[in-house]
Protein backbone atom coordinates (compact mmCIF):
# COMPACT_ATOMS: atom_id res chain seq x y z
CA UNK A 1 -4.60 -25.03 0.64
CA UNK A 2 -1.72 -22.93 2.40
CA UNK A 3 1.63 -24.19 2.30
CA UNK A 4 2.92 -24.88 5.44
CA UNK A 5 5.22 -21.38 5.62
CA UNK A 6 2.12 -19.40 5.35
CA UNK A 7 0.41 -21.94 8.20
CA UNK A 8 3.14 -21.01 10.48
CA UNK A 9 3.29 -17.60 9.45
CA UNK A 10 -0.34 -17.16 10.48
CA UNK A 11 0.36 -18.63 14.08
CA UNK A 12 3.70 -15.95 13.87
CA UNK A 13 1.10 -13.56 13.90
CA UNK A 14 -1.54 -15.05 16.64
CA UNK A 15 1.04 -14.88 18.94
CA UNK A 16 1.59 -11.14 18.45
CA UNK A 17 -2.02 -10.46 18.47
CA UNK A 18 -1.19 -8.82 21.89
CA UNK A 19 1.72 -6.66 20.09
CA UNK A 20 -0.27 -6.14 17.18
CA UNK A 21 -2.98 -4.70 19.46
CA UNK A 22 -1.24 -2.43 20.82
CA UNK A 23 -0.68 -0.09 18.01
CA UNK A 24 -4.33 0.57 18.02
CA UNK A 25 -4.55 3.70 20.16
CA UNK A 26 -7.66 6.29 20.55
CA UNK A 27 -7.88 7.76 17.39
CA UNK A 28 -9.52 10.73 19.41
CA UNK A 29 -7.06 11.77 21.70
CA UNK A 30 -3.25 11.51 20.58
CA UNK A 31 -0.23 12.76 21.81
CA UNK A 32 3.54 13.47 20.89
CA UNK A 33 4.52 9.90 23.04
CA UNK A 34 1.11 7.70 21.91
CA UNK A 35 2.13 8.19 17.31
CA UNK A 36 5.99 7.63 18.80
CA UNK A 37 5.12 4.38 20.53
CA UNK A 38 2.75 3.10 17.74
CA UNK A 39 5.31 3.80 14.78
CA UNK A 40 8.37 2.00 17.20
CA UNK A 41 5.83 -0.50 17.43
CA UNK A 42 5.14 -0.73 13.81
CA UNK A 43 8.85 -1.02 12.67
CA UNK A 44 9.16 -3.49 15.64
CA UNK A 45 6.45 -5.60 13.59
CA UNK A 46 8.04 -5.28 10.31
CA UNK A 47 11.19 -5.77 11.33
CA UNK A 48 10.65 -9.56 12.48
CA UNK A 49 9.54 -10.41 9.04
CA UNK A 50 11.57 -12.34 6.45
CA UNK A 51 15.26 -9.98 5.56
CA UNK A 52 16.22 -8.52 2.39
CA UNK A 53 17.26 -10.50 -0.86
CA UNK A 54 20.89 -11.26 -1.51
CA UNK A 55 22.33 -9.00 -3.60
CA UNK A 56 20.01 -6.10 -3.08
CA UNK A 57 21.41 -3.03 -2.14
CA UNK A 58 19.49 0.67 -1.14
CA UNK A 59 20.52 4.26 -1.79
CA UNK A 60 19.01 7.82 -0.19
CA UNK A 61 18.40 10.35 -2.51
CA UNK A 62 16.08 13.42 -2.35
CA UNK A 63 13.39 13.04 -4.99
CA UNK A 64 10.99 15.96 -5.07
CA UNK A 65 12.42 17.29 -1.66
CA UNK A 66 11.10 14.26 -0.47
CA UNK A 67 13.69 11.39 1.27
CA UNK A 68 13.50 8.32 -0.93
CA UNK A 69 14.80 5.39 -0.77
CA UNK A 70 16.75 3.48 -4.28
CA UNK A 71 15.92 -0.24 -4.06
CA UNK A 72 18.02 -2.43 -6.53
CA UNK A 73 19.08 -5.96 -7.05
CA UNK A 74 21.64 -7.36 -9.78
CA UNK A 75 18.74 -8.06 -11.92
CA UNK A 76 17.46 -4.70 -11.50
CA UNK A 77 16.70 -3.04 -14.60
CA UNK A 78 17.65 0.85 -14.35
CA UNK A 79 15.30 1.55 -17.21
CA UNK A 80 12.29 0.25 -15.32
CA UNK A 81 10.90 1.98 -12.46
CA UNK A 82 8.48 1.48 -9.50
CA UNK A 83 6.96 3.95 -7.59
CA UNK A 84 6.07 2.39 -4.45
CA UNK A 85 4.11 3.97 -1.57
CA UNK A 86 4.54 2.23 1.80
CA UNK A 87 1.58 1.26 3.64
CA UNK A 88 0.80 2.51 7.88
CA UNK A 89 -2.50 3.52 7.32
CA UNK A 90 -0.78 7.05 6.95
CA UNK A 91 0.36 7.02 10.25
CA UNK A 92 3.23 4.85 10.71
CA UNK A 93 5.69 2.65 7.94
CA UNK A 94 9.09 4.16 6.41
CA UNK A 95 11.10 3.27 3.60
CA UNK A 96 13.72 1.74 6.01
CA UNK A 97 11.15 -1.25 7.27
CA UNK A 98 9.85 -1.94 3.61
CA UNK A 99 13.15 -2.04 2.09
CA UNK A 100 13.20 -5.77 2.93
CA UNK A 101 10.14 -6.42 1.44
CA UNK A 102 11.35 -4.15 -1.70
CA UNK A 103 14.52 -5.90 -2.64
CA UNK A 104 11.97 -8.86 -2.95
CA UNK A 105 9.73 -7.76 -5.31
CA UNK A 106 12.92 -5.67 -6.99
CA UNK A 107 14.12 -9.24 -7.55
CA UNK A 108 11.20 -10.87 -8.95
CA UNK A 109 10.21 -7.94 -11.47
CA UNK A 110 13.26 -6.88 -12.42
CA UNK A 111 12.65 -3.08 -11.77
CA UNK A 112 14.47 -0.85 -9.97
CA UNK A 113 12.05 0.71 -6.96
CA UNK A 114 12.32 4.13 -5.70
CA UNK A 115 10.07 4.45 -1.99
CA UNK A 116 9.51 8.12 -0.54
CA UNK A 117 9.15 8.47 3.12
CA UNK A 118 5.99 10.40 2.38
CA UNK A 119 4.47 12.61 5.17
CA UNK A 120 2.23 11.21 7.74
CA UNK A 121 -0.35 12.28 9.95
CA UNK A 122 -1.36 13.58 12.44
CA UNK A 123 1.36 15.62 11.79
CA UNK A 124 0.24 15.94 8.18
CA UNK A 125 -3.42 15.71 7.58
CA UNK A 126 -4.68 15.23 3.90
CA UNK A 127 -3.95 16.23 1.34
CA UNK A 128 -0.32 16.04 2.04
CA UNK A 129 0.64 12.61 1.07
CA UNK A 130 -1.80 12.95 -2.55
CA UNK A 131 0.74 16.09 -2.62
CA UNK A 132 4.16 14.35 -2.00
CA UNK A 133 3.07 11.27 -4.14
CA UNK A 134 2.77 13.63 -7.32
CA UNK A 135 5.64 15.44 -6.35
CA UNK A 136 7.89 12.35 -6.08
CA UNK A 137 6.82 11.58 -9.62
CA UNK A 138 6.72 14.80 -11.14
CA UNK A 139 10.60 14.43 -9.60
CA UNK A 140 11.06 11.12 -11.54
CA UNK A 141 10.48 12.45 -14.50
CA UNK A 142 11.82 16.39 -14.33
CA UNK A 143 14.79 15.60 -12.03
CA UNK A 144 15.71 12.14 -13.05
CA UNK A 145 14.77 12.31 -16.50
CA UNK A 146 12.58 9.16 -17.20
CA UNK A 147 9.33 9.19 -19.25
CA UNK A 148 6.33 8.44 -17.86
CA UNK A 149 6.01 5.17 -19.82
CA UNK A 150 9.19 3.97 -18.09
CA UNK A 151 7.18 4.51 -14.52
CA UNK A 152 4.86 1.94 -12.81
CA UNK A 153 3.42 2.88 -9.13
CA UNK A 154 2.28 0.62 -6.86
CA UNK A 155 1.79 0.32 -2.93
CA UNK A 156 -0.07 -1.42 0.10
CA UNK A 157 -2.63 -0.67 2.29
CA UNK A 158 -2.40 3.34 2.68
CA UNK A 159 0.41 3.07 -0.09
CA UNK A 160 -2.17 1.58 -2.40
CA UNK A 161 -4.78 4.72 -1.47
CA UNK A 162 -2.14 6.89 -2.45
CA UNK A 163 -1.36 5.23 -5.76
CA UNK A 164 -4.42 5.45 -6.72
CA UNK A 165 -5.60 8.74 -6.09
CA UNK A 166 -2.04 10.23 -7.80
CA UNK A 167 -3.71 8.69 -10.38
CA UNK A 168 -6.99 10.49 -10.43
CA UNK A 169 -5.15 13.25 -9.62
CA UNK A 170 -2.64 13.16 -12.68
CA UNK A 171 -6.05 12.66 -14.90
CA UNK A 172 -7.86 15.51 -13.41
CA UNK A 173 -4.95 17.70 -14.20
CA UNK A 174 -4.32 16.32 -17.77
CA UNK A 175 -0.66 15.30 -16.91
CA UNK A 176 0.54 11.73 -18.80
CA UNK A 177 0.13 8.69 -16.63
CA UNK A 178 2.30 6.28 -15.57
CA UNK A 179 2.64 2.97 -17.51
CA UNK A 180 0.60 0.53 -14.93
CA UNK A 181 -0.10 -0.05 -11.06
CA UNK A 182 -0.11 -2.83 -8.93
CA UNK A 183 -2.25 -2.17 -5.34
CA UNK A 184 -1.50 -4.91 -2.83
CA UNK A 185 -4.90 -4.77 -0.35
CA UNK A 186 -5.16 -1.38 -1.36
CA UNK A 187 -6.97 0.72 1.53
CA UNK A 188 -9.34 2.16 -1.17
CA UNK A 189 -12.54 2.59 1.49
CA UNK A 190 -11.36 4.68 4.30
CA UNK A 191 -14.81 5.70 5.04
CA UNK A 192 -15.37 2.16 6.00
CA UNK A 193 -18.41 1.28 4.11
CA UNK A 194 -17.84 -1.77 2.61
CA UNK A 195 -19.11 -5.38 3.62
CA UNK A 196 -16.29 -6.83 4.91
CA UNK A 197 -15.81 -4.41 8.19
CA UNK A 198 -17.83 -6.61 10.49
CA UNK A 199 -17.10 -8.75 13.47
CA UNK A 200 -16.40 -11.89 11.51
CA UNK A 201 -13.74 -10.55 9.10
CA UNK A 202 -12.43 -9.12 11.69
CA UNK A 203 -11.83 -11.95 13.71
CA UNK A 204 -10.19 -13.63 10.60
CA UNK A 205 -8.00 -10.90 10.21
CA UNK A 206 -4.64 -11.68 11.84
CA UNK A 207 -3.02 -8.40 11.02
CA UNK A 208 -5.79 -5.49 11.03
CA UNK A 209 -8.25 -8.02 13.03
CA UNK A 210 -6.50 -7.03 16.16
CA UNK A 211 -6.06 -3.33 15.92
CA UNK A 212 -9.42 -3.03 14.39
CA UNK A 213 -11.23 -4.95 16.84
CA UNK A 214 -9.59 -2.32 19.49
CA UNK A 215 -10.97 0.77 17.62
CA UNK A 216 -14.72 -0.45 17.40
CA UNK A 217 -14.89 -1.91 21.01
CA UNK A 218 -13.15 0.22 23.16
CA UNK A 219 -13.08 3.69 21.53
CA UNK A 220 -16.17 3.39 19.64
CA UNK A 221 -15.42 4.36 16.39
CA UNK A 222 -15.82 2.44 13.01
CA UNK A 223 -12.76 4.17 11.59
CA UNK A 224 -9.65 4.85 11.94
CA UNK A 225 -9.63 8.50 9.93
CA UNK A 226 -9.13 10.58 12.28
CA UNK A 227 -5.18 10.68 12.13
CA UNK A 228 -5.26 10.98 8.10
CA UNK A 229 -8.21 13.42 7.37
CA UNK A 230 -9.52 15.86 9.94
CA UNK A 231 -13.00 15.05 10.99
CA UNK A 232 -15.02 18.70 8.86
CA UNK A 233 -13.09 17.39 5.69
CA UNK A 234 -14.35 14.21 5.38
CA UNK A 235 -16.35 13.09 2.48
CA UNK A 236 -16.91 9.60 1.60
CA UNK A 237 -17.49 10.52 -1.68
CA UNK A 238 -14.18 12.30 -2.38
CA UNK A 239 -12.67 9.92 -4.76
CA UNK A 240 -9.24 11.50 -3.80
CA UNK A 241 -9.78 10.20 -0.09
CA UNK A 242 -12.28 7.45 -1.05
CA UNK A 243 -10.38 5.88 -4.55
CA UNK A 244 -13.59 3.64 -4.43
CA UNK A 245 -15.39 6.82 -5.93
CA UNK A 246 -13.24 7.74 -8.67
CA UNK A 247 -13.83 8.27 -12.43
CA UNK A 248 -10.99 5.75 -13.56
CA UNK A 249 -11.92 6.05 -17.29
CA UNK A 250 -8.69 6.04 -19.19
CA UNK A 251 -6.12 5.86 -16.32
CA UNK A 252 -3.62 2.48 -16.88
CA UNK A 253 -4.34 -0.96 -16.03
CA UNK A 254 -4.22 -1.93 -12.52
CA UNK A 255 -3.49 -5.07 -11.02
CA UNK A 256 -4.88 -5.87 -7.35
CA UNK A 257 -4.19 -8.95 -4.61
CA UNK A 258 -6.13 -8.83 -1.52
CA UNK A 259 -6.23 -11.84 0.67
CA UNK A 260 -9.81 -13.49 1.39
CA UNK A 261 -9.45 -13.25 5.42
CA UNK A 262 -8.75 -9.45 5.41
CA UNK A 263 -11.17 -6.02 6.78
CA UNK A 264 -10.10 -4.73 3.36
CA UNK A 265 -11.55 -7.49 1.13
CA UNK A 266 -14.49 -5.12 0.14
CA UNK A 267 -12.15 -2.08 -0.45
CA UNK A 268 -11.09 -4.34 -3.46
CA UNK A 269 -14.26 -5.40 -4.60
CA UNK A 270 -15.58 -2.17 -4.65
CA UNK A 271 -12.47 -0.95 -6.40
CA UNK A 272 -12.97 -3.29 -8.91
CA UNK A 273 -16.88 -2.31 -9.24
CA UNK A 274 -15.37 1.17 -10.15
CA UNK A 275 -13.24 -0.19 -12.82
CA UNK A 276 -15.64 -2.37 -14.68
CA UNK A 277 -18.11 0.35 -14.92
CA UNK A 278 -15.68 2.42 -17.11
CA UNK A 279 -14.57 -0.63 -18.75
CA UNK A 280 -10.68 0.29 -17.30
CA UNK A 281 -8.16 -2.87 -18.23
CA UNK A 282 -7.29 -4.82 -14.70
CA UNK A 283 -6.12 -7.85 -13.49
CA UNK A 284 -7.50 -9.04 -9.79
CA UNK A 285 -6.80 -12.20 -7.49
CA UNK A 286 -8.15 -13.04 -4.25
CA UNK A 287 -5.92 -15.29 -2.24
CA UNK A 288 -8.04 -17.51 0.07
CA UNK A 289 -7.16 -17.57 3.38
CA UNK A 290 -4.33 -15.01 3.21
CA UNK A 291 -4.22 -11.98 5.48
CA UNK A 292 -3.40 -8.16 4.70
CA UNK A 293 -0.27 -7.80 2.68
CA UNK A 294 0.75 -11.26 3.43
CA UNK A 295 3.19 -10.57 0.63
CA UNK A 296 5.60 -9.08 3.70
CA UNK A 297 6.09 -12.53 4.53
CA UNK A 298 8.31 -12.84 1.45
CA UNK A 299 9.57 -16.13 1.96
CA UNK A 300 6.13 -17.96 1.39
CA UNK A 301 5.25 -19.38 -1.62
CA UNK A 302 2.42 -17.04 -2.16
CA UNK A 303 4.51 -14.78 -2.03
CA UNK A 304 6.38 -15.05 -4.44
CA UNK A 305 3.58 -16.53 -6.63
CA UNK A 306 2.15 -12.99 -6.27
CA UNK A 307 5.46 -11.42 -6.62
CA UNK A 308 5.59 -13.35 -9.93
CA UNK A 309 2.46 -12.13 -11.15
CA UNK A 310 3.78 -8.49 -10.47
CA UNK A 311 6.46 -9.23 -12.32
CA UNK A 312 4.26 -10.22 -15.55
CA UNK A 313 1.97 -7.60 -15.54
CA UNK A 314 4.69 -4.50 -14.93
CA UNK A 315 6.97 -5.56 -17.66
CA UNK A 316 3.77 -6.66 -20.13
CA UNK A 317 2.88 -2.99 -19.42
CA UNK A 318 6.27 -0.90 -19.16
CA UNK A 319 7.44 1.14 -21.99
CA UNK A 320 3.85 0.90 -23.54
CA UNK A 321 1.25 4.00 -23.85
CA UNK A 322 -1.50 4.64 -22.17
């Protein structure tokens, strides 16, 4: 049953169905003005959810030539570190609208959270967020001088794409992993394929239900790729666009939390089909009649229930090698 916060939460979002809609534009014909309205739109969003934690506190720094925000709390560990990508479906989100969100789950873990405004498209087509997410921990590690033991990554949505293909990416090229990752409705099918992109998910969907619903209807198109990867580079079975696909045989354990009313729900599934059949260690939760990343709603129960089982996997996992 939901506790009453998430109950209102979900009629929050209802009510900016018509806002949320909005930010769906034709994926097929953008301009300059149509990504500038969708991201103010976006940070509009985020911006009316729950604010930051007491205590926590945010630095800029440059990390891999890449602006990053420092997320702490007075809990915060300086020893422990989370690598967080920010989710927008590569297209919209900052460090500036998750840090809310951040000093949150900075609270509840204990770690101290470093979140690089990563490039976005269309500007920036793949692969240049797989590229900025291993330079920002390449950074950690030459620039800042932690080990890669002391490192977790995690992220939502797009964020949790991109920490997961880092991670194929760091195996493919032999370098040491990080100590864990947590994916929060990780957007690990971008090619759409899963069961869970139909017409009644979507209408479940409070968050991507909307925006979705937009995309198939009026602009005819199942996906929403064309701002990330251009149309002759797409490959379903490119595990470093499609994380679904991947050879995760001896990457670190994962933990994933999708809700059960989400398009996404099959990205995880499938995610965790890929992990079983290499045997990798993971932890997974459904949340039953939770939306997309209803952790931004930080003030619900859930929540922080999820936030809590962050917390327990990162620091059973930190320090330890892979």
């Amino acid at each position: 049953m939901l506790s009453k916060e998430a109950i209102k939460s979900k009629k929050k979002f209802k009510r900016v169905g018509w806002l949320i809609k909005s930010i769906a534009l034709n994926p097929t014909k953008l301009s300059r003005m149509k990504v500038a309205f969708q991201r103010m739109n976006y940070e509009f969003i985020v911006g009316k959810l729950p604010k930051k934690s007491p205590g926590a506190t945010f630095t800029k720094l440059d990390l891999g030539g890449i602006s990053t925000y420092k997320v702490s709390t007075p809990n915060s560990d300086p020893e422990k570190i989370l690598l967080y990508f920010h989710g927008g479906a590569y297209i919209a989100g900052s460090p500036a609208a998750y840090y809310p969100m951040m000093s949150h789950l900075a609270k509840a873990t204990g770690f101290t959270i470093y979140v690089p405004d990563y490039r976005l498209a269309p500007e920036h087509h793949f692969p240049s967020q797989l590229n900025d997410g291993l330079n920002t921990y390449n950074a950690l590690i030459e620039e800042l001088g932690y080990s890669a033991n002391q490192i977790a990554f995690g992220g939502d949505s797009a964020g949790g794409n991109l920490a997961l293909v880092t991670i194929l990416k760091l195996k493919e090229t032999g370098a040491d992993f990080p100590s864990s990752v947590i994916c929060l409705s990780p957007w690990a099918d971008p090619a759409a394929t899963g069961e869970s992109y139909n017409d009644d998910t979507c209408a479940k969907d409070i968050v991507l239900g909307p925006i979705f619903a937009k995309v198939w209807k009026e602009y005819n198109t199942r996906t929403y790729l064309t701002y990330y990867v251009k149309d002759e580079e797409m490959d379903e079975n490119n595990p470093f666009i499609c994380p679904i696909k991947g050879d995760f045989s001896g990457c670190p354990p994962v933990m994933v939390h999708v809700g059960s009313d989400e398009l996404l729900l099959s990205d995880s599934r499938l995610l965790i089909k890929a992990f079983e059949s290499v045997n990798l260690e993971y932890e997974y939760k459904e949340w039953d009649g939770l939306w997309h990343v209803f952790q931004m709603e930080s003030h619900m129960p859930e929540a922080k229930e999820s936030f809590s089982d962050f917390s327990e996997f990162l620091n059973l996992h930190i320090g330890s090698k892979v």
